[in-house]
Protein backbone atom coordinates (compact mmCIF):
# COMPACT_ATOMS: atom_id res chain seq x y z
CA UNK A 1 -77.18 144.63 128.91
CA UNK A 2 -76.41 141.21 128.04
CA UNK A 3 -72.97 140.16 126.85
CA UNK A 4 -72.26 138.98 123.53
CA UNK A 5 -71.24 135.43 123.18
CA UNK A 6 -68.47 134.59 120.65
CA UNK A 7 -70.63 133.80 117.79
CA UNK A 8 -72.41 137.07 118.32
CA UNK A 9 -69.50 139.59 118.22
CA UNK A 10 -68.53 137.60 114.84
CA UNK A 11 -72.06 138.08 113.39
CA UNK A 12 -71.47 142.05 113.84
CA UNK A 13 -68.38 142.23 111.94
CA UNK A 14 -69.89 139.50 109.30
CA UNK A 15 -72.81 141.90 109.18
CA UNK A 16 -70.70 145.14 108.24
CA UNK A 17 -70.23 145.11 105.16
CA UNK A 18 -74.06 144.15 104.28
CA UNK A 19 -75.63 146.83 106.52
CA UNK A 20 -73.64 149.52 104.40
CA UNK A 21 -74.30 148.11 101.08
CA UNK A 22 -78.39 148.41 102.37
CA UNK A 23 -78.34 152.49 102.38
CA UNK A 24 -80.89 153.56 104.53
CA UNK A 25 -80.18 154.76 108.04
CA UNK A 26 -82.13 152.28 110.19
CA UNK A 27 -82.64 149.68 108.17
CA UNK A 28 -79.45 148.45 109.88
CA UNK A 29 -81.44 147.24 113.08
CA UNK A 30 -84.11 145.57 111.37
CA UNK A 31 -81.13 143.46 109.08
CA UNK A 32 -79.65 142.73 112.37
CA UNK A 33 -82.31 141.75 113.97
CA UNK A 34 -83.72 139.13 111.42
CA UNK A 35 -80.82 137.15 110.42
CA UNK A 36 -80.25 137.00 114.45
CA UNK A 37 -83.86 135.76 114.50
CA UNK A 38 -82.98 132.94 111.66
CA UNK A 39 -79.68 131.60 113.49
CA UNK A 40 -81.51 131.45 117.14
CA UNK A 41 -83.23 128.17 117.74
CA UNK A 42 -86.84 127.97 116.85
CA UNK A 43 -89.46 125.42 115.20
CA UNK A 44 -90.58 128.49 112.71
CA UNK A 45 -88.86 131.14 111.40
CA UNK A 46 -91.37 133.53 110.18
CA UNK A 47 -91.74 136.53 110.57
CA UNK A 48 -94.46 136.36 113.38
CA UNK A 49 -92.40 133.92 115.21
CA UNK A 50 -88.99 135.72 114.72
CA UNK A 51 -90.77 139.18 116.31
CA UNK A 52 -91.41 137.40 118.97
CA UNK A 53 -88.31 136.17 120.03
CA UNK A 54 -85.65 139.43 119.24
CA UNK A 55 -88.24 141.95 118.84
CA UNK A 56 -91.41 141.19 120.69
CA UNK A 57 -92.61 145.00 120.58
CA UNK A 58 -91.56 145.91 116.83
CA UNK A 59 -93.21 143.26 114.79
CA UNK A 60 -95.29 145.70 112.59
CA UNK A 61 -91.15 147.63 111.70
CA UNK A 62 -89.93 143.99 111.05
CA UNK A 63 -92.85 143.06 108.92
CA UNK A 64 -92.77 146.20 106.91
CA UNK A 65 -88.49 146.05 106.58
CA UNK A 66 -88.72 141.94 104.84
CA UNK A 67 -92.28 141.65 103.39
CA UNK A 68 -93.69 145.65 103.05
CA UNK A 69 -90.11 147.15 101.82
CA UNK A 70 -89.33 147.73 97.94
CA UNK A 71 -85.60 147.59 98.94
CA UNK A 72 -83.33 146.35 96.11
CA UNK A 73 -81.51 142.90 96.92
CA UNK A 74 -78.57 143.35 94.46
CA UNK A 75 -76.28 145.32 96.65
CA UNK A 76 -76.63 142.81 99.54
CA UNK A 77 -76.45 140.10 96.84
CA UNK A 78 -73.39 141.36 95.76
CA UNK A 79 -71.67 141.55 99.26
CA UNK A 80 -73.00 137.92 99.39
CA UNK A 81 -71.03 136.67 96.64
CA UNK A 82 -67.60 138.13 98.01
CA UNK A 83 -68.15 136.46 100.80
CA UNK A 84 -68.79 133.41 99.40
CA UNK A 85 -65.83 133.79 96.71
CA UNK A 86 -63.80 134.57 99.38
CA UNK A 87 -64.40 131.40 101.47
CA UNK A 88 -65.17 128.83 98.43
CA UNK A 89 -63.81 130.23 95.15
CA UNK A 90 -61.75 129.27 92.46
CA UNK A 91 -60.70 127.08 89.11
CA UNK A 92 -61.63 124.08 91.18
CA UNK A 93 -64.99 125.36 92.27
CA UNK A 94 -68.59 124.40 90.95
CA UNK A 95 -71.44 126.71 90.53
CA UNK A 96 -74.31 124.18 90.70
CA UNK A 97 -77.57 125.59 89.11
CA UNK A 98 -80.75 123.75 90.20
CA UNK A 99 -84.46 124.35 92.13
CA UNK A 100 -85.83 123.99 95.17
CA UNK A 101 -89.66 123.86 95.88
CA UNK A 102 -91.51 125.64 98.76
CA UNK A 103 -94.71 123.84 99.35
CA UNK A 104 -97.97 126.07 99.81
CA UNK A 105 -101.44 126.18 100.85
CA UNK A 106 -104.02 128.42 98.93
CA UNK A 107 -103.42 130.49 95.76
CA UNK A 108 -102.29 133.98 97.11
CA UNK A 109 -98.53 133.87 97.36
CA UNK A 110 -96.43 135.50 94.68
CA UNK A 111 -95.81 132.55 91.96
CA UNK A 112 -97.57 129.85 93.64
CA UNK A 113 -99.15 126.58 91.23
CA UNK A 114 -99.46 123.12 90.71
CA UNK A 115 -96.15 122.35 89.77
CA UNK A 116 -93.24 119.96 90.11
CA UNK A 117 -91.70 120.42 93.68
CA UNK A 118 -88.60 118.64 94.72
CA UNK A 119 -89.23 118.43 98.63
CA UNK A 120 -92.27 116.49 97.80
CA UNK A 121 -91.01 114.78 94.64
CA UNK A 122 -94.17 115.14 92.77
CA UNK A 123 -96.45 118.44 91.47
CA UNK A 124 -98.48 119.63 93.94
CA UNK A 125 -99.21 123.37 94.95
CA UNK A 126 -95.83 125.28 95.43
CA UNK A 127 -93.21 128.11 94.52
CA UNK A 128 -90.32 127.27 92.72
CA UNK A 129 -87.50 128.95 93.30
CA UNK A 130 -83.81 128.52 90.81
CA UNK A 131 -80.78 128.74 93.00
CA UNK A 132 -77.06 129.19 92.33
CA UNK A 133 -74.84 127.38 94.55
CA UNK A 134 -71.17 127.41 94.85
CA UNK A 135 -69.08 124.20 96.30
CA UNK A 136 -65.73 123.32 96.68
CA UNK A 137 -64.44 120.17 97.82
CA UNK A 138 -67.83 119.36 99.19
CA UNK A 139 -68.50 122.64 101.16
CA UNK A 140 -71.12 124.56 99.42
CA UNK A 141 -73.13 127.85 99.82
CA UNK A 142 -75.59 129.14 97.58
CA UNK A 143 -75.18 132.83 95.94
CA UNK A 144 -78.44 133.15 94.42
CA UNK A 145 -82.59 132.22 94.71
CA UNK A 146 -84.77 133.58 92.56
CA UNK A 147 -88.76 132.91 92.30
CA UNK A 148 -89.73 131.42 89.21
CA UNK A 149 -92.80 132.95 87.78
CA UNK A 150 -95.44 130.38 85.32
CA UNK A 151 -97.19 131.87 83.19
CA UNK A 152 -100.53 131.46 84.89
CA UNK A 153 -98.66 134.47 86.93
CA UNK A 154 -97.41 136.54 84.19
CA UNK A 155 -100.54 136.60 81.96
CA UNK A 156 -102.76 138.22 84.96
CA UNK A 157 -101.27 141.69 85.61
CA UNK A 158 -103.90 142.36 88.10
CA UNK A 159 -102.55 138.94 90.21
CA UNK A 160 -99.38 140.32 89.64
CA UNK A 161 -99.86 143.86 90.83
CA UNK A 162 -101.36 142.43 93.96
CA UNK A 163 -98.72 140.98 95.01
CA UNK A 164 -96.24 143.68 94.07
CA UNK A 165 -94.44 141.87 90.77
CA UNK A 166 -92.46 144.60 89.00
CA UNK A 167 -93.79 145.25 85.95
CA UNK A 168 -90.56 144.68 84.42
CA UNK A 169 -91.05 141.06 85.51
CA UNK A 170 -92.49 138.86 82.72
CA UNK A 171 -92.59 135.27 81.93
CA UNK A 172 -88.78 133.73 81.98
CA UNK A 173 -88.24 129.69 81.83
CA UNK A 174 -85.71 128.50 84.22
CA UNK A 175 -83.01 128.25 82.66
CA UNK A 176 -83.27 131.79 81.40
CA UNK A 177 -83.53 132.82 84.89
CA UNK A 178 -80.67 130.44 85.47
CA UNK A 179 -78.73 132.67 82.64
CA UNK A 180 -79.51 135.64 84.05
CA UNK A 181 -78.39 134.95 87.69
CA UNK A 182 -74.32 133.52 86.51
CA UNK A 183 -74.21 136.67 84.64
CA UNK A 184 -75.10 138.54 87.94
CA UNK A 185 -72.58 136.16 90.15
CA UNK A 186 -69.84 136.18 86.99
CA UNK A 187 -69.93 140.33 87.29
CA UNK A 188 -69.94 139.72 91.03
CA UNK A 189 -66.73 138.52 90.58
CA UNK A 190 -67.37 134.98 91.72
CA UNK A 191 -64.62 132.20 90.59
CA UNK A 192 -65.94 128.95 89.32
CA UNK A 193 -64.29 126.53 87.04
CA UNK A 194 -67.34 125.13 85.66
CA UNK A 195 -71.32 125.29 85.77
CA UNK A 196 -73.17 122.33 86.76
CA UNK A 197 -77.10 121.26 86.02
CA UNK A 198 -79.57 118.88 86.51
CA UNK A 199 -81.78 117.60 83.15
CA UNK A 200 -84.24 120.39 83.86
CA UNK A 201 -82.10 122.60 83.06
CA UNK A 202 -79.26 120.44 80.59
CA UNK A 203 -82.23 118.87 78.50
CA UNK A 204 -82.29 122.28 76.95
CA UNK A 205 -79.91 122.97 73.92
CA UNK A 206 -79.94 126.80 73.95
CA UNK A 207 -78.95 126.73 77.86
CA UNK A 208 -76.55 124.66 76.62
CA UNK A 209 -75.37 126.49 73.80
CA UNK A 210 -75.54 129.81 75.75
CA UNK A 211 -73.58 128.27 78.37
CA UNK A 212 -70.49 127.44 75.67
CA UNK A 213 -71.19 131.25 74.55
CA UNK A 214 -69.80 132.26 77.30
CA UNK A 215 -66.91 130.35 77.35
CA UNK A 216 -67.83 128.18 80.42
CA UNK A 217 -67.53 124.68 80.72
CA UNK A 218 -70.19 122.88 81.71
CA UNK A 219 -71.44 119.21 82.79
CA UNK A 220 -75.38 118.53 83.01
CA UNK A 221 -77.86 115.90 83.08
CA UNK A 222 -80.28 115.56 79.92
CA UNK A 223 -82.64 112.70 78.84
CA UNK A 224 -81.96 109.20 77.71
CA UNK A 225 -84.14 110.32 74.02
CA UNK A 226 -81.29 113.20 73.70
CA UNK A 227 -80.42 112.63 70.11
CA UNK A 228 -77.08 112.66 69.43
CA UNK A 229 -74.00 112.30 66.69
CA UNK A 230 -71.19 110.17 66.39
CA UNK A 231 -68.24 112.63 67.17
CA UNK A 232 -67.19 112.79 63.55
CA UNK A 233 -70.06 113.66 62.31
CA UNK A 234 -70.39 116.47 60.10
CA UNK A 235 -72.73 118.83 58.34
CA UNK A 236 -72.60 119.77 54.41
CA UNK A 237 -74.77 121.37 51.68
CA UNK A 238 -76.61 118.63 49.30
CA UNK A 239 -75.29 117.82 46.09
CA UNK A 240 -77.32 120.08 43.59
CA UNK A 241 -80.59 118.24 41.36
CA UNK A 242 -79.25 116.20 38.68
CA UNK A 243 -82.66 117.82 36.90
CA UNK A 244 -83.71 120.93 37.03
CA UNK A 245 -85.28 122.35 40.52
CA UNK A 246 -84.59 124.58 43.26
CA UNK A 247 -81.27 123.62 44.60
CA UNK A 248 -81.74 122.82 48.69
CA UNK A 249 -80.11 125.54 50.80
CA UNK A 250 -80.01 123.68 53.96
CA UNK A 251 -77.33 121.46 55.26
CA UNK A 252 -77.70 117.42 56.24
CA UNK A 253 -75.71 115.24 58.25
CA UNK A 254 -73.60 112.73 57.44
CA UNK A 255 -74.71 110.49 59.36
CA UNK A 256 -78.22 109.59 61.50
CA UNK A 257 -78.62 110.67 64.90
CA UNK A 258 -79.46 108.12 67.61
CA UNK A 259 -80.45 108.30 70.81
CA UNK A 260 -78.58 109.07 73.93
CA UNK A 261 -79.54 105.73 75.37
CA UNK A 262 -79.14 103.76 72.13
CA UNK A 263 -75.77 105.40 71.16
CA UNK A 264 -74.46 104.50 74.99
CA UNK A 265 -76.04 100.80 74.08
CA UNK A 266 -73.95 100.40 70.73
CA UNK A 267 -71.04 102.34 71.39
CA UNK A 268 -69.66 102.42 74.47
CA UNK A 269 -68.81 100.26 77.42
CA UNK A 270 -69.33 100.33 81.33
CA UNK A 271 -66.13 100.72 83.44
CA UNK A 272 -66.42 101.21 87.71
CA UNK A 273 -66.10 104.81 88.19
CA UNK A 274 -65.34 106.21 91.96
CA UNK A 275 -65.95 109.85 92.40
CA UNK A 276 -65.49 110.76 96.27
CA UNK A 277 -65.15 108.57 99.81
CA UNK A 278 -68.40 108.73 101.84
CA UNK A 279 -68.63 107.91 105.48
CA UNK A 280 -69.12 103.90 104.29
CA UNK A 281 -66.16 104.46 101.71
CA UNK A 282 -65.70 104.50 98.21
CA UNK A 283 -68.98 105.81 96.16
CA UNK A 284 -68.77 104.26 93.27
CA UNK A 285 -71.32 103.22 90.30
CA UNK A 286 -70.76 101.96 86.49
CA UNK A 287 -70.08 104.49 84.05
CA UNK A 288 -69.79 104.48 80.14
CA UNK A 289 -67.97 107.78 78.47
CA UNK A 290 -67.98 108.68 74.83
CA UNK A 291 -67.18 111.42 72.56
CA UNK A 292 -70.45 112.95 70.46
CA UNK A 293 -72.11 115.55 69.16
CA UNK A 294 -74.98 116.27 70.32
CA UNK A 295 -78.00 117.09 67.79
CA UNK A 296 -78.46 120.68 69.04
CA UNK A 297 -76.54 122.03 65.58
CA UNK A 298 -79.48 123.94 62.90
CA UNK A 299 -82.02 122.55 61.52
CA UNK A 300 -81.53 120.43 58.24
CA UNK A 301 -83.74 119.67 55.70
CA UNK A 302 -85.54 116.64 57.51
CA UNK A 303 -86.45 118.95 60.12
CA UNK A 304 -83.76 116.75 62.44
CA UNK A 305 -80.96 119.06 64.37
CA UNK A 306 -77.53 118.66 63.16
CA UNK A 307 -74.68 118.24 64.85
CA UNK A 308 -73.50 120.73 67.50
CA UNK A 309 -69.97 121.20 69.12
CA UNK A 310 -68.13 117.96 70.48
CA UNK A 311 -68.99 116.83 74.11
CA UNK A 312 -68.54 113.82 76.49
CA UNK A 313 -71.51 111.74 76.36
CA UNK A 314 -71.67 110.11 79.98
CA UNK A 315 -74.02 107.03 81.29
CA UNK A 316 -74.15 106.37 85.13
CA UNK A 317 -75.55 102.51 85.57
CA UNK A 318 -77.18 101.67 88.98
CA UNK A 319 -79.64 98.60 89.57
CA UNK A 320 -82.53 99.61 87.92
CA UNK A 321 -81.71 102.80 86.91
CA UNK A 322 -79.75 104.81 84.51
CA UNK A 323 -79.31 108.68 83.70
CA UNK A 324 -77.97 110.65 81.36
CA UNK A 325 -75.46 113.55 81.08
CA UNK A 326 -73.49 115.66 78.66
CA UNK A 327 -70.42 117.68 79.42
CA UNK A 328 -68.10 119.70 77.32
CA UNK A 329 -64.89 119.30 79.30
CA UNK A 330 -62.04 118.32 76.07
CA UNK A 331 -61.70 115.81 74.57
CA UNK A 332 -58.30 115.14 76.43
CA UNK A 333 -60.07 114.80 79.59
CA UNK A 334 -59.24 112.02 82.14
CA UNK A 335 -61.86 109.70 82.52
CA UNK A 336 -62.44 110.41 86.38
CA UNK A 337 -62.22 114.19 86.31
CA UNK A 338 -65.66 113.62 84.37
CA UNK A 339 -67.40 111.65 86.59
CA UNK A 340 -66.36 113.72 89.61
CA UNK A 341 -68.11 117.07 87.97
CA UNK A 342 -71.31 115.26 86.99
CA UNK A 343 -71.72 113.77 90.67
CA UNK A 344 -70.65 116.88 92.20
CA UNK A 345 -74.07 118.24 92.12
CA UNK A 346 -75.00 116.37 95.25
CA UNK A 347 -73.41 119.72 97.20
CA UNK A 348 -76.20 122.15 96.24
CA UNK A 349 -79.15 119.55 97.71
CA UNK A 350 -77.91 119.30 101.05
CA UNK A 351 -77.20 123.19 101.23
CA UNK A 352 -81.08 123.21 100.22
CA UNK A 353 -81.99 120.95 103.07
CA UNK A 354 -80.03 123.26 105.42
CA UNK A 355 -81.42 126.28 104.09
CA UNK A 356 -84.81 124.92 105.19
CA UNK A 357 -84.32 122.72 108.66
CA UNK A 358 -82.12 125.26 109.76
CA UNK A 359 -83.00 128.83 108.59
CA UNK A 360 -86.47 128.31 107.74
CA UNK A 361 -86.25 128.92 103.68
CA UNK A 362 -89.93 127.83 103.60
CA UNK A 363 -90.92 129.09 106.34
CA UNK A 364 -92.09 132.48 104.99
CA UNK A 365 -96.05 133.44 105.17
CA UNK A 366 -95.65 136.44 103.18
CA UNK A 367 -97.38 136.66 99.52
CA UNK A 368 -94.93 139.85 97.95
CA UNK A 369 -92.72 139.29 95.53
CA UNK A 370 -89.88 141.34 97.08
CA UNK A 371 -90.84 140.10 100.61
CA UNK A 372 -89.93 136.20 99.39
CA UNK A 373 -86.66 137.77 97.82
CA UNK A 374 -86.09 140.09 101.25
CA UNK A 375 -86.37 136.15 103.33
CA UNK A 376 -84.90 134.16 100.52
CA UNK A 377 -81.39 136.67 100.98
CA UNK A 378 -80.88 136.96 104.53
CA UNK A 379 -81.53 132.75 104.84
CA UNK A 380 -78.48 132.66 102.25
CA UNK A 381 -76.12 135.51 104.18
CA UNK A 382 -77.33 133.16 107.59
CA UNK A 383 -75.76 130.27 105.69
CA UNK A 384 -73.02 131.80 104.45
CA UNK A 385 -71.92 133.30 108.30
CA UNK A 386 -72.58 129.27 109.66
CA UNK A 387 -70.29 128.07 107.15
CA UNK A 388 -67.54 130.78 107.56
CA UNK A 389 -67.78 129.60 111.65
CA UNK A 390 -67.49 125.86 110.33
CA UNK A 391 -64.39 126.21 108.23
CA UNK A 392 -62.88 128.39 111.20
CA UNK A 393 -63.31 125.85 113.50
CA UNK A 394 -62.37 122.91 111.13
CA UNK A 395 -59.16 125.25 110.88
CA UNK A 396 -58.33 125.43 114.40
CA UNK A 397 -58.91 122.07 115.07
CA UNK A 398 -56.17 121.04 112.27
């Protein structure tokens, strides 16, 4: 028998925990043997491919256990998110909520269409899936993926029953998916301080809003035509006719709104900002910070949203290029803990690009909807094991 190396014996204990949570006697070798088959080296890291490398004579077993298998991910996703607590959380910790694009060929795989796709930074034919990642003073590992469905998918139950889609499963944007999972990792008993999100996700007022429902704080990216209020801004009921009419029952503002971009423009200034060291020093870019509220409020009578809760409008100047981001952190505030939770999304991206060049996150040929979830898990519990080896070492070399 060959001897287990170091890394090996490790991987058994790391495993523990997630071969009980799966049930089923014998499940446990197939578990073992994939996530063994996504650390090893190899150009692919399908399922054909991994077979053949750590179980050359039991690829129909491995096939059925990741893409023929109903088994529920939750329990495994729920040992996942210890882990990860353990290693990464707290107060000072960011869950960063964002999406990651698997290109595709044909029309067959669960969720597939022509739609945006970050690893190709235009729409083309792909699955989307959201992800949850946690970081902490730049070491990250994500604690959820979850295929996005359009609703090209969800309005063909017979495309959906092909592919195995629960019928439970219906049409959910993003950021409702997005929702869904920091419930799940918030019950999980993961510790974050705040959430983070790019403008597909902060451009929407009810993520927003259900966000500060939950008593989270929260910095995201939204567009420069945002329209928002001047932070004392307020909301009333019209004076009643003079004449005789129906008295209006909806509120106005008291002011006009502007726009994210033309507020920045007339009411605030740029100041340098530096939010971390890189390896060629200080990263630093011009940044203008004001107080607003953003126009998320009810409707009024003009059909314009009126004010919502107080939040930092923030405006990150580069050369030829600005964006856009709202955060709720108080009013009190220091200028730079703001900038450092808006640019600590970068985390989540490079966990993304390790995910795939690494473990093979798009690398799965399999069209079910449980089989992308099956792949999508054990690529995150592979990541989660090379990062508890990396902050080991980094501890013993101290």
């Amino acid at each position: 028998m060959k001897a287990q190396s170091g890394w090996e014996r490790r991987l058994d204990s790391w495993l523990e925990p997630f071969i009980r949570a799966l049930g089923r006697k014998g499940r446990d070798k197939w578990a073992s043997l994939y996530l063994m088959g996504l650390l090893l080296p190899g150009e692919r890291k399908s399922i054909g491919p991994i077979s053949s490398r750590v179980a050359p004579d039991d690829d129909p077993q491995l096939n059925h256990f990741i893409a023929g298998s109903k088994w529920d991910t939750r329990p495994l996703e729920d040992v996942l998110c210890e882990k990860v607590d353990a290693m990464l959380g707290g107060e000072d910790a960011h869950l960063i909520i964002d999406d990651t694009g698997i290109p595709k060929k044909g029309n067959k795989s669960v969720g597939v269409a022509h739609q945006y796709c970050g690893a190709l930074g235009k729409k083309a034919n792909s699955q989307c899936l959201v992800s949850l990642t946690l970081a902490r003073q730049e070491i990250a590992a994500p604690v959820g993926l979850k295929l996005f469905l359009p609703e090209s998918w969800t309005s063909d139950r017979k495309r959906c029953d092909a592919v195995k889609v629960p019928r439970e499963i219906g049409h959910r944007p993003k950021w409702r998916i997005a929702l869904d999972e920091i419930d799940r990792v918030i019950e999980s008993g993961v510790r974050f301080g705040d959430v983070l999100a790019d403008a597909g996700y902060g451009a929407c007022g009810e993520f927003r809003r259900e966000l500060s429902a939950r008593g989270l704080s929260w910095s995201v990216g939204i567009v420069s035509v945002q329209n928002v209020y001047s932070a004392k801004a307020s909301s009333h009921l019209p004076d009643p006719p003079k004449k005789a009419g129906r008295p209006r029952t909806r509120a106005i503002a008291s002011d006009s709104p502007l726009s994210a971009a033309d507020f920045i423009e007339k009411h605030a200034a740029f100041r340098k900002g530096t939010w971390r060291h890189g390896t060629k020093g200080k990263l630093q870019a011009d940044f203008a910070i004001v107080r607003v509220r953003p126009a998320d409020g009810p409707l009024a009578s003009n059909m314009q949203h009126l004010p919502g809760d107080e939040a930092w409008l923030v405006c990150e100047r580069r050369p030829k290029e600005k964006k856009y981001y709202l955060s709720n952190l108080p009013a009190n505030a220091p200028r730079r803990d703001v900038i450092r939770a808006i640019k600590a999304r970068w985390a989540c991206e490079l966990a993304h690009q390790q995910l795939k060049e690494e473990l093979g996150l798009d690398h799965f040929e399999g069209r079910s909807w449980f089989g992308i979830h099956h792949h999508a898990l054990f690529t995150m519990i592979a990541f989660a094991f090379l990062q508890r080896l990396r902050l080991d070492e980094n501890k013993c070399a101290a």
